[in-house]
PDB file of N, CA and C in Angstrom:
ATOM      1  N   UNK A   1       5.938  11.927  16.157  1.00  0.00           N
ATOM      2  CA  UNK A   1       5.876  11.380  14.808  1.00  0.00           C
ATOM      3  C   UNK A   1       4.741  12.051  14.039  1.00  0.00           C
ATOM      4  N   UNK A   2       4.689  12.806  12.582  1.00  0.00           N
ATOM      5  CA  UNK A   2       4.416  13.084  12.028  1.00  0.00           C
ATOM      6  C   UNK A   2       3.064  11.939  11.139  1.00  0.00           C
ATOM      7  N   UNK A   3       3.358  11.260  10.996  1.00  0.00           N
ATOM      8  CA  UNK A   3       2.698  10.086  10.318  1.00  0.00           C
ATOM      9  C   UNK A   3       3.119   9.042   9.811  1.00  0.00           C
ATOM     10  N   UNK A   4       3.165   8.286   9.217  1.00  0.00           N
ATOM     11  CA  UNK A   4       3.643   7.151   8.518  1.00  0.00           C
ATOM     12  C   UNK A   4       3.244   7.289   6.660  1.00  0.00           C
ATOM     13  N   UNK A   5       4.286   7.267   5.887  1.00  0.00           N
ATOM     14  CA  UNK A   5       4.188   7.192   4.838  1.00  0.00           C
ATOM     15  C   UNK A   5       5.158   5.874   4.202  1.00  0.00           C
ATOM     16  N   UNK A   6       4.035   5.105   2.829  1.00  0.00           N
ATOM     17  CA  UNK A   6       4.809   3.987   2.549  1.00  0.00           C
ATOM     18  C   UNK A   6       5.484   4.781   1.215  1.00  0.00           C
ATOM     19  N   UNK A   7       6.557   3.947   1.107  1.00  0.00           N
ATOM     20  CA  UNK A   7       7.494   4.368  -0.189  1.00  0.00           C
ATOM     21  C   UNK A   7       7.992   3.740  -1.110  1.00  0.00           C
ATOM     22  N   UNK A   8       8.114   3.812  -1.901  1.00  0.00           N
ATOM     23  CA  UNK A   8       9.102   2.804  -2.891  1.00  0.00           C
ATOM     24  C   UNK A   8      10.360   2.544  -2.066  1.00  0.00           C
ATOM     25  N   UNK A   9      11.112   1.495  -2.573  1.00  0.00           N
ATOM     26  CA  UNK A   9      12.440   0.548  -2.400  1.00  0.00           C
ATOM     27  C   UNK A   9      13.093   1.983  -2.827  1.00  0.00           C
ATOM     28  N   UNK A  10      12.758   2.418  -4.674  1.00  0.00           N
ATOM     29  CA  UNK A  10      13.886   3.330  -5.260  1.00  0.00           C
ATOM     30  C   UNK A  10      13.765   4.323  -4.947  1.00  0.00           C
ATOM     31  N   UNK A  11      13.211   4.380  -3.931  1.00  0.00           N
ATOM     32  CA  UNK A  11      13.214   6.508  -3.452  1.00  0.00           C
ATOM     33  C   UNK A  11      13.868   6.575  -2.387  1.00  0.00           C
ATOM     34  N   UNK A  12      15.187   6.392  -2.234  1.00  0.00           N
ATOM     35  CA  UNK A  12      15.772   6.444  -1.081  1.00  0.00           C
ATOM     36  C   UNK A  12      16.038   8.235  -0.491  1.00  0.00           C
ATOM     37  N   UNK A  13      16.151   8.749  -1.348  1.00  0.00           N
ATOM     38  CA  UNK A  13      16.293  10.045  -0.881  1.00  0.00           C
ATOM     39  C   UNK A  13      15.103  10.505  -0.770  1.00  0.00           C
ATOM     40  N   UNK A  14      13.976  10.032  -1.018  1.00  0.00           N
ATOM     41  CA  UNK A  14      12.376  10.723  -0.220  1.00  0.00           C
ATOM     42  C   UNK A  14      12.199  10.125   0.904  1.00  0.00           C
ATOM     43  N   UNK A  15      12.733   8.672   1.057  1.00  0.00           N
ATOM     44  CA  UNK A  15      12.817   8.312   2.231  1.00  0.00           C
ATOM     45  C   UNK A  15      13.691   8.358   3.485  1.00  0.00           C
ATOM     46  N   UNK A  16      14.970   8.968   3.124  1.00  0.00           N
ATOM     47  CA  UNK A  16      15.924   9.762   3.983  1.00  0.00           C
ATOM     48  C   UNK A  16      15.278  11.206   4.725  1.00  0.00           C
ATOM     49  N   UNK A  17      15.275  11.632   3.536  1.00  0.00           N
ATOM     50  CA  UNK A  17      14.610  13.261   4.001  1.00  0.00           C
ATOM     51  C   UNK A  17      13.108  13.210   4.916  1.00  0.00           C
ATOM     52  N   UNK A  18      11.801  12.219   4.618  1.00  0.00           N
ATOM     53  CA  UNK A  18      10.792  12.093   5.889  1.00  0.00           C
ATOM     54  C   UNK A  18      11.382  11.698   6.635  1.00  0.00           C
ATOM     55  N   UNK A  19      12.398  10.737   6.484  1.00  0.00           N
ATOM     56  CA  UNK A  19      12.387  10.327   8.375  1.00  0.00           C
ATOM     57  C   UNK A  19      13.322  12.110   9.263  1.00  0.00           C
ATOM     58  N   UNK A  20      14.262  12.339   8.499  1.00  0.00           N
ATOM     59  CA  UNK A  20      14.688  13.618   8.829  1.00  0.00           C
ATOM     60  C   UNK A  20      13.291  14.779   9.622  1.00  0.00           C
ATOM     61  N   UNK A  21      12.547  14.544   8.419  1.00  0.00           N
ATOM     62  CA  UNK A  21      10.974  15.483   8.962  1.00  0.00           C
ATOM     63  C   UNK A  21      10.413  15.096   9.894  1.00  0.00           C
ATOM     64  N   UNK A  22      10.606  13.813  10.454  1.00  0.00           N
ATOM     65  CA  UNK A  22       9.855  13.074  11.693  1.00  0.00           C
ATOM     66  C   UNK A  22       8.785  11.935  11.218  1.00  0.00           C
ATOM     67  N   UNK A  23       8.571  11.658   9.882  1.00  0.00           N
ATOM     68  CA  UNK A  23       7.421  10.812   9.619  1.00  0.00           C
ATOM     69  C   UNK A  23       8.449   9.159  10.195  1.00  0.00           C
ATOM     70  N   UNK A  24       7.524   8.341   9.959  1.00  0.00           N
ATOM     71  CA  UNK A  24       7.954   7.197   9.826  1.00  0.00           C
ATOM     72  C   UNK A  24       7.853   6.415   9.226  1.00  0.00           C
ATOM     73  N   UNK A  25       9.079   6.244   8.095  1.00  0.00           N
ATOM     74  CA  UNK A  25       8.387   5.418   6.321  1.00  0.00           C
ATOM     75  C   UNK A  25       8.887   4.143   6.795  1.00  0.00           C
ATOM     76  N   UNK A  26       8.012   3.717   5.744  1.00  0.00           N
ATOM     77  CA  UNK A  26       8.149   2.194   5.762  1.00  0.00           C
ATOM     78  C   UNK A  26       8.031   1.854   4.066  1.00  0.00           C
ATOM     79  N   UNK A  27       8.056   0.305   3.925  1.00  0.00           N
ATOM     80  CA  UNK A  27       8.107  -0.227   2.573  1.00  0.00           C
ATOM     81  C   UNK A  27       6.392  -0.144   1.837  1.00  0.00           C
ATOM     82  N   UNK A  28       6.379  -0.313   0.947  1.00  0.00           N
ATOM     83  CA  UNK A  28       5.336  -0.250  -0.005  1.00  0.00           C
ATOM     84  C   UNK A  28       4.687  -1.851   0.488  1.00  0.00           C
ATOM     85  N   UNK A  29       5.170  -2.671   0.623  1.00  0.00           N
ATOM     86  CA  UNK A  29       4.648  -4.034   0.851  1.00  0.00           C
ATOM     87  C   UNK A  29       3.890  -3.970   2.307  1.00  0.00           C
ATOM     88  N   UNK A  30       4.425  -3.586   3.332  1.00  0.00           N
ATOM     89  CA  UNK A  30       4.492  -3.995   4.421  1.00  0.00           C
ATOM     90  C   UNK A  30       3.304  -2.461   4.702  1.00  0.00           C
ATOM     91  N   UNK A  31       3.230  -1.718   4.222  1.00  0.00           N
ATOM     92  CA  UNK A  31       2.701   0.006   4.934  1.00  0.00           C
ATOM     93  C   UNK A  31       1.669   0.356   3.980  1.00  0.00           C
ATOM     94  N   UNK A  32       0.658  -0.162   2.964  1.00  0.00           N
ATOM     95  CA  UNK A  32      -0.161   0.068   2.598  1.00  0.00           C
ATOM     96  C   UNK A  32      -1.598  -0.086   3.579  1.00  0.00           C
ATOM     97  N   UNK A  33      -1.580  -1.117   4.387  1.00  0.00           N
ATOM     98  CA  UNK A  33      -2.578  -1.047   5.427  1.00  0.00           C
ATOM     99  C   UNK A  33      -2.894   0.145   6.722  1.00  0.00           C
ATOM    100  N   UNK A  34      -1.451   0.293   6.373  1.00  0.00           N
ATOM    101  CA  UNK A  34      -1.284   1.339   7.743  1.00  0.00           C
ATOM    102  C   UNK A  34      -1.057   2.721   7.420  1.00  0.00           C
ATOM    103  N   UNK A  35      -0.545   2.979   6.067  1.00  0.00           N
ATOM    104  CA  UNK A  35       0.390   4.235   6.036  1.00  0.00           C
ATOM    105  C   UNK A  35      -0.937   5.676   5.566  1.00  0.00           C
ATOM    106  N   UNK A  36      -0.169   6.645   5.697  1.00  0.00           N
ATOM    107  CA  UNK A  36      -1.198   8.024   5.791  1.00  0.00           C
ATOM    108  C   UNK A  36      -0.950   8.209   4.773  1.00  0.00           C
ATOM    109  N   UNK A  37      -0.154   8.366   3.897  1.00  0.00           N
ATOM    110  CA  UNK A  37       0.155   8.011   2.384  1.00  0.00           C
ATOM    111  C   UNK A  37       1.300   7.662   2.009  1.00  0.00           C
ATOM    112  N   UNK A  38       1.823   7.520   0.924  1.00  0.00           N
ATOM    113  CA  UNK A  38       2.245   6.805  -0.485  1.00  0.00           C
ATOM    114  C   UNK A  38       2.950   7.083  -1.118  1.00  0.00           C
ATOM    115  N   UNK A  39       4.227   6.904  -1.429  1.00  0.00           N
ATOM    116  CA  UNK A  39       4.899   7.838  -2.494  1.00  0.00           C
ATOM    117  C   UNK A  39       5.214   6.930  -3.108  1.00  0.00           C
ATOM    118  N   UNK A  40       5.030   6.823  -4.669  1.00  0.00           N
ATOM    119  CA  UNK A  40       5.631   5.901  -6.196  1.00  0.00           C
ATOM    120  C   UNK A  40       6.487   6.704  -6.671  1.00  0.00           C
ATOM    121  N   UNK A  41       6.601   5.932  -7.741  1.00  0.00           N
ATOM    122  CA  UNK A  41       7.522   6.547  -8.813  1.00  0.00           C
ATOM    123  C   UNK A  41       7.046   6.041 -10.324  1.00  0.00           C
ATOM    124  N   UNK A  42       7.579   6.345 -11.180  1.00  0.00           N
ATOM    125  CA  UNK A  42       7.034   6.295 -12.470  1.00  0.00           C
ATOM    126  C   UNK A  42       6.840   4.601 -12.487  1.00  0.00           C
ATOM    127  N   UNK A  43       8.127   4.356 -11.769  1.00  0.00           N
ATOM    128  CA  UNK A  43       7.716   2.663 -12.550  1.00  0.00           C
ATOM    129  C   UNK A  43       7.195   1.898 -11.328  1.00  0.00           C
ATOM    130  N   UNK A  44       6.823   2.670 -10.424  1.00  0.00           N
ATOM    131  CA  UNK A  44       5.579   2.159  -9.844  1.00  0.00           C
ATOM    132  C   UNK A  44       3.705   1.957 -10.493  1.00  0.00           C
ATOM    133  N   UNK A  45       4.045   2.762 -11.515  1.00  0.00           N
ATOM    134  CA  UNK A  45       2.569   2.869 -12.817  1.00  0.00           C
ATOM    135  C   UNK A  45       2.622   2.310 -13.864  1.00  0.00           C
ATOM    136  N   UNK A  46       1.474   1.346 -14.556  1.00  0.00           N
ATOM    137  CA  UNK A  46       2.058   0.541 -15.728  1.00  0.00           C
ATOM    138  C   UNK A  46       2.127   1.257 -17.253  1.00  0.00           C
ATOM    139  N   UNK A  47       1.815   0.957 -17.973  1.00  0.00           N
ATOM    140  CA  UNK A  47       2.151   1.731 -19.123  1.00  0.00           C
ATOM    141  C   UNK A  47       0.796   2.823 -19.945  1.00  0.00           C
ATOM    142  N   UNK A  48       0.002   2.035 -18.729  1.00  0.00           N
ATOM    143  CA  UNK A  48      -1.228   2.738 -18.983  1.00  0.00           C
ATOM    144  C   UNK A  48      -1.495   4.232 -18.215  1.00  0.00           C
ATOM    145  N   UNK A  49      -0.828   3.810 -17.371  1.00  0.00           N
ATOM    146  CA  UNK A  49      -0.675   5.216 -16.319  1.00  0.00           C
ATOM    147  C   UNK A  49      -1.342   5.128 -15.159  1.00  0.00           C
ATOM    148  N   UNK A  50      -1.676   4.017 -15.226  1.00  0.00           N
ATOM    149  CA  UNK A  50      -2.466   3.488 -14.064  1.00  0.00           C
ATOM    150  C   UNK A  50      -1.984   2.352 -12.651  1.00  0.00           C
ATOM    151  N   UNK A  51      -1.701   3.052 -11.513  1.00  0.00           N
ATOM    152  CA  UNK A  51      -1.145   2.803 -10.773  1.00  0.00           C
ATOM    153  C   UNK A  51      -1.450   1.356  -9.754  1.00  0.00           C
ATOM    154  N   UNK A  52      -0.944   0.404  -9.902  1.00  0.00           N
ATOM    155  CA  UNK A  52      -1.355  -0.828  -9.383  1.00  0.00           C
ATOM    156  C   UNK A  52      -1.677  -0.645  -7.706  1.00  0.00           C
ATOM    157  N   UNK A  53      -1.095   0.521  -7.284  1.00  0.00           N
ATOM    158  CA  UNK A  53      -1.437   0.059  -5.576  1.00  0.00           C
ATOM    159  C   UNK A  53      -2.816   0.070  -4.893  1.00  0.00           C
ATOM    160  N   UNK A  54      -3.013  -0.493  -3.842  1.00  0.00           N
ATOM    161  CA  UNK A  54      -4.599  -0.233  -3.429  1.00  0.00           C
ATOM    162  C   UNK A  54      -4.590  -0.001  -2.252  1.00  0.00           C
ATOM    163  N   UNK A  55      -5.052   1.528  -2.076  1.00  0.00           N
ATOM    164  CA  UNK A  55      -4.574   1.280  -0.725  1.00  0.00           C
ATOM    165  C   UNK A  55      -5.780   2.801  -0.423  1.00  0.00           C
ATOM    166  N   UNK A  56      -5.878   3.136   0.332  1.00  0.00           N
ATOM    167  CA  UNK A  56      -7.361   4.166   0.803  1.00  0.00           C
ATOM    168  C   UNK A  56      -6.451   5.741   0.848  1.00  0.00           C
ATOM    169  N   UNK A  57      -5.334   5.278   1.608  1.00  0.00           N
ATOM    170  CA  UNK A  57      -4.371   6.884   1.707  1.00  0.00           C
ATOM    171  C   UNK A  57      -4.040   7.751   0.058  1.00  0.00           C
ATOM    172  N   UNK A  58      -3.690   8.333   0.347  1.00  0.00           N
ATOM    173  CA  UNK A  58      -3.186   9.453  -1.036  1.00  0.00           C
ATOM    174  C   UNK A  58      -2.256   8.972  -1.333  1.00  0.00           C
ATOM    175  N   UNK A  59      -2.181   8.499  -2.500  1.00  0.00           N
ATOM    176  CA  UNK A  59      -0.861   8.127  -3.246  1.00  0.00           C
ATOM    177  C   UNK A  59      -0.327   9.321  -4.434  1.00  0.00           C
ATOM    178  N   UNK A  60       0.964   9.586  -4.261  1.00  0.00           N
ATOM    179  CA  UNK A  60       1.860  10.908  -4.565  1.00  0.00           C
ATOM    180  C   UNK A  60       2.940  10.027  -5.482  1.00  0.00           C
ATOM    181  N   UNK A  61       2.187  11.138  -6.694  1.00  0.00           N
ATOM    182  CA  UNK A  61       3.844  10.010  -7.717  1.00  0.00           C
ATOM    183  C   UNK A  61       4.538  11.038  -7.868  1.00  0.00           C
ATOM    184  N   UNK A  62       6.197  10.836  -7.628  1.00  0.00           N
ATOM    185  CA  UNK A  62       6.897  11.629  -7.314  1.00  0.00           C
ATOM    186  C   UNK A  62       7.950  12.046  -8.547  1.00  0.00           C
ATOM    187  N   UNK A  63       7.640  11.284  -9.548  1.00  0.00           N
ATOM    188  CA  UNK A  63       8.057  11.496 -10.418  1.00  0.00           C
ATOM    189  C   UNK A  63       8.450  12.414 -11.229  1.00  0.00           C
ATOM    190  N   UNK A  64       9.688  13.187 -11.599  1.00  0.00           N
ATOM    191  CA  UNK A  64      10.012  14.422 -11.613  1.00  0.00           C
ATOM    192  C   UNK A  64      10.337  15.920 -10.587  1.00  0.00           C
ATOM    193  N   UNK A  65       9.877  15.198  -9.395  1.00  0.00           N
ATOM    194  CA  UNK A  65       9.765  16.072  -8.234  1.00  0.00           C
ATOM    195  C   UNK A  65      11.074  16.093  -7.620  1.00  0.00           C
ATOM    196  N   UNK A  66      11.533  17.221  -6.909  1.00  0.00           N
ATOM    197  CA  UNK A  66      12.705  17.461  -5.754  1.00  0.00           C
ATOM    198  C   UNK A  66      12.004  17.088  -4.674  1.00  0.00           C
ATOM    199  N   UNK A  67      12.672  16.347  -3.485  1.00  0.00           N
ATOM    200  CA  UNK A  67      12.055  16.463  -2.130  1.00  0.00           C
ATOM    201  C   UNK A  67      11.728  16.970  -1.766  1.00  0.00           C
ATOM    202  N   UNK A  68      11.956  18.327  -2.108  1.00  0.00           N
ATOM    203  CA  UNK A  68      11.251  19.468  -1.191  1.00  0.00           C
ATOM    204  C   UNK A  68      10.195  19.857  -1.347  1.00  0.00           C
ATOM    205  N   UNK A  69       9.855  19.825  -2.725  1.00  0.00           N
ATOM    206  CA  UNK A  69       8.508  19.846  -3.922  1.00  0.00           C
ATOM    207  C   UNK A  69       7.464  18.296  -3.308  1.00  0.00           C
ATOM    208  N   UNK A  70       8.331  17.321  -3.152  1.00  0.00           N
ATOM    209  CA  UNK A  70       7.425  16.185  -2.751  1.00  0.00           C
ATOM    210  C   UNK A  70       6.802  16.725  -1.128  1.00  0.00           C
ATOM    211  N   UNK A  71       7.666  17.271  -0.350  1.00  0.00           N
ATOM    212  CA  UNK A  71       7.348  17.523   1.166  1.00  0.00           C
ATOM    213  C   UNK A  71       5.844  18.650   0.990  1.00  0.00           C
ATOM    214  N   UNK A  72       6.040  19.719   0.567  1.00  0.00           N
ATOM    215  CA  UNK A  72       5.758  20.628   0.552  1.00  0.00           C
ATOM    216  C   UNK A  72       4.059  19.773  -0.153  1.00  0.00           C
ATOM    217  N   UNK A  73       4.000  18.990  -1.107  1.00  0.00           N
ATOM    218  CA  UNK A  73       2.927  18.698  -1.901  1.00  0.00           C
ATOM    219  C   UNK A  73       2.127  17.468  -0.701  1.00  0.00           C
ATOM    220  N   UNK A  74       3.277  16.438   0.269  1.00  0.00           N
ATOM    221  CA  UNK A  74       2.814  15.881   1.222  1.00  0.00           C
ATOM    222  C   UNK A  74       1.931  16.434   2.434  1.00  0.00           C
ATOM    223  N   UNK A  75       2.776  17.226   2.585  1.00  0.00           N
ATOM    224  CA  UNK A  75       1.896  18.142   3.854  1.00  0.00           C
ATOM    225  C   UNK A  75       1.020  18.567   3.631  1.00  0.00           C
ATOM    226  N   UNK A  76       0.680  19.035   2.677  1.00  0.00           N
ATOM    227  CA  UNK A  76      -0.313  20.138   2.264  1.00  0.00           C
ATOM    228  C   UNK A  76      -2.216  18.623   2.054  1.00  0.00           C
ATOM    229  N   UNK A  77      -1.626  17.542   1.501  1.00  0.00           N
ATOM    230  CA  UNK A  77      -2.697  16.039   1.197  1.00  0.00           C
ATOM    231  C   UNK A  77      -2.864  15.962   2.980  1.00  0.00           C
ATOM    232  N   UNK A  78      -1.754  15.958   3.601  1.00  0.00           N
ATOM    233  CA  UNK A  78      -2.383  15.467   5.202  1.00  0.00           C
ATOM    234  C   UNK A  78      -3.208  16.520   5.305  1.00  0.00           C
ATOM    235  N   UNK A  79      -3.030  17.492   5.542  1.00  0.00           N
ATOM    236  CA  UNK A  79      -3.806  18.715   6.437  1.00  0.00           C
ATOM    237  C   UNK A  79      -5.133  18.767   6.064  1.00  0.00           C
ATOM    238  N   UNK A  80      -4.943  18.330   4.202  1.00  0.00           N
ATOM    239  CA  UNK A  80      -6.845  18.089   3.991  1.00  0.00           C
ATOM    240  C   UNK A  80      -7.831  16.552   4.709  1.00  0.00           C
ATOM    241  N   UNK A  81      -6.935  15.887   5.262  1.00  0.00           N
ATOM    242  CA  UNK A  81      -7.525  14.787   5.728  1.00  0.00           C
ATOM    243  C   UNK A  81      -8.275  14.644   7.022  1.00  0.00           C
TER     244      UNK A  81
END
């Protein structure tokens, strides 16, 4: 296993494709204590642009991104950790 990343409910295809990569996602509720990072989405941020989650890992808003663009931008936040 690669790591654990939490995700939004609506990112099902970022969350198809990590588990494909070997991570092991989980929900945004349940994986903020635990997870290595984070992936949102726009309406995971309020109108201010400011993102409600709290959590210590790297949070990645994926907003506008291809999976592959999200993978490629994920890997690269672990390796600095």
């Amino acid at each position: 296993m690669k790591g654990i990343i939490a995700v939004s409910e609506a990112l099902s295809d970022y969350r198809e494709m990590l588990e494909e990569e070997g991570y092991q996602v989980v929900g945004l509720e349940e994986g903020l204590d635990v997870a290595d990072a984070v992936l949102i989405s726009g309406m995971d941020v309020d109108h201010s642009g400011i993102s409600a989650i709290d959590t210590e890992a790297p949070v990645l808003d994926v907003t506008g991104k291809r999976p592959d663009e999200v993978l490629r931008a994920l890997e690269r936040r672990l390796e600095l950790l």
